[in-house]
Protein backbone atom coordinates (compact mmCIF):
# COMPACT_ATOMS: atom_id res chain seq x y z
CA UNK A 1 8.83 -6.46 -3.54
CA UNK A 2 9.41 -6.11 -7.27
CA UNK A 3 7.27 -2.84 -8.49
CA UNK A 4 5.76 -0.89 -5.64
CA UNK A 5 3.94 1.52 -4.59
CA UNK A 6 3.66 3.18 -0.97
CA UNK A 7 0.86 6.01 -0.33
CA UNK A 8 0.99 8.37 2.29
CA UNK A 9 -2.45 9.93 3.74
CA UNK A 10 -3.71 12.92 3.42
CA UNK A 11 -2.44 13.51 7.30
CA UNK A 12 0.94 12.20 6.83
CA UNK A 13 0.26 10.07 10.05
CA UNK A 14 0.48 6.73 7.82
CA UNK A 15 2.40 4.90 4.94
CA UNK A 16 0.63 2.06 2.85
CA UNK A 17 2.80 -0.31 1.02
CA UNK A 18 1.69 -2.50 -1.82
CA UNK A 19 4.34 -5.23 -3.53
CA UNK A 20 4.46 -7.61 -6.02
CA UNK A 21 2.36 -5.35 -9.06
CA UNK A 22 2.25 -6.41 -12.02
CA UNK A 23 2.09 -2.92 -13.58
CA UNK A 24 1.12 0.52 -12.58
CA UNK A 25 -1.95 2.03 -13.46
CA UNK A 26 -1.34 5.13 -15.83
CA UNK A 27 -2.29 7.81 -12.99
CA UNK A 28 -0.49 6.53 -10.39
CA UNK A 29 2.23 9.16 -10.53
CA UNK A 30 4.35 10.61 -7.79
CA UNK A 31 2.16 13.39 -5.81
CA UNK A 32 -0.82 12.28 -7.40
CA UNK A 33 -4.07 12.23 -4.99
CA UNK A 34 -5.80 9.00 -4.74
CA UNK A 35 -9.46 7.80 -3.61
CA UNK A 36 -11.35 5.22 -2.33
CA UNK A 37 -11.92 3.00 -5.32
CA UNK A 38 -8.98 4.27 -7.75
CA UNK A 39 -7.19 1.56 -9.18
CA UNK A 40 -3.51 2.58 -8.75
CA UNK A 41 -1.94 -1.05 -10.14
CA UNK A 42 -2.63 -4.59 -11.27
CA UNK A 43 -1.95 -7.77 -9.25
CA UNK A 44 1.29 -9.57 -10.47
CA UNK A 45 4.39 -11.30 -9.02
CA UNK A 46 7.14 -9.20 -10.19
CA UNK A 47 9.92 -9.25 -7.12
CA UNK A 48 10.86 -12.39 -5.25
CA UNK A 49 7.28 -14.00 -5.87
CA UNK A 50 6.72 -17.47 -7.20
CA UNK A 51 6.38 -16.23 -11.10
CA UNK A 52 3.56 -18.37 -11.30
CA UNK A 53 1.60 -16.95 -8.05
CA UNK A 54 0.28 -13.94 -8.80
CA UNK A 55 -0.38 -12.30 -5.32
CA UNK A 56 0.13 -8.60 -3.46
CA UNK A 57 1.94 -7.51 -0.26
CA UNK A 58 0.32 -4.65 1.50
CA UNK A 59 1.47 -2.74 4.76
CA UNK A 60 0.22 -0.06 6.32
CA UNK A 61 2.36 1.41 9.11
CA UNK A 62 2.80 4.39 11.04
CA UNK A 63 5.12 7.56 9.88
CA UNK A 64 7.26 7.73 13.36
CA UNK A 65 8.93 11.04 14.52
CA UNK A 66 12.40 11.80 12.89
CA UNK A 67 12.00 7.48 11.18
CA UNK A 68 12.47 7.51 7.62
CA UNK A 69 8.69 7.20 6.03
CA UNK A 70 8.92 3.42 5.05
CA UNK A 71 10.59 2.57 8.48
CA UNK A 72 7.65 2.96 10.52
CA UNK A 73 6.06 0.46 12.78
CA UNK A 74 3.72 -1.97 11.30
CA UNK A 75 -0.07 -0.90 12.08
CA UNK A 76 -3.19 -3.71 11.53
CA UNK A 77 -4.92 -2.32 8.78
CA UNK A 78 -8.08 -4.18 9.96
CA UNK A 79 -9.51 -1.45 12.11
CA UNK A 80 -8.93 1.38 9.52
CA UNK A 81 -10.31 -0.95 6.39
CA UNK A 82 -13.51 -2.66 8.27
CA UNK A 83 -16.73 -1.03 6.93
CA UNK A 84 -18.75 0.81 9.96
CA UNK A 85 -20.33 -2.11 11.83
CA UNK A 86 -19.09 -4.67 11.51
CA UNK A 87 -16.51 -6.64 14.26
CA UNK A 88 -13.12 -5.06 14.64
């Protein structure tokens, strides 16, 4: 995935994953807290990606009892990302 970044909320119930960056952004620092609308990196293809495809992985998945934290199961982020009202 090149440079990375994974994000755990607030109630350590899920991991998100984001690969491929380009470059972090300068706040994005271990323990830091982020919000809606923070930019934590740039879009790039550092990694395994096509150098000339810029393009990001995420993932979010679920922090399983006694799994390692980026070993969960895979969750669709659909239902947790969808704006109120519209189709899930």
């Amino acid at each position: 995935g090149g440079r990375t970044l994974y994000l755990v909320d607030r109630g350590g119930r899920f991991v998100l994953y984001y690969a491929h960056l380009d470059r972090y952004h300068s706040r994005s620092k271990e323990g830091a807290r982020v919000a809606p609308g923070d930019v934590i990196g740039y879009v790039g293809s550092t990694g395994n990606a096509p150098p000339d495809l810029p393009h990001l992985h995420f993932q979010l998945m679920r922090i399983a009892p006694g799994a390692r934290w980026w070993d969960g199961p895979p969750v669709n982020p659909h239902p947790y990302l969808a704006r109120p009202g519209q189709a899930r």
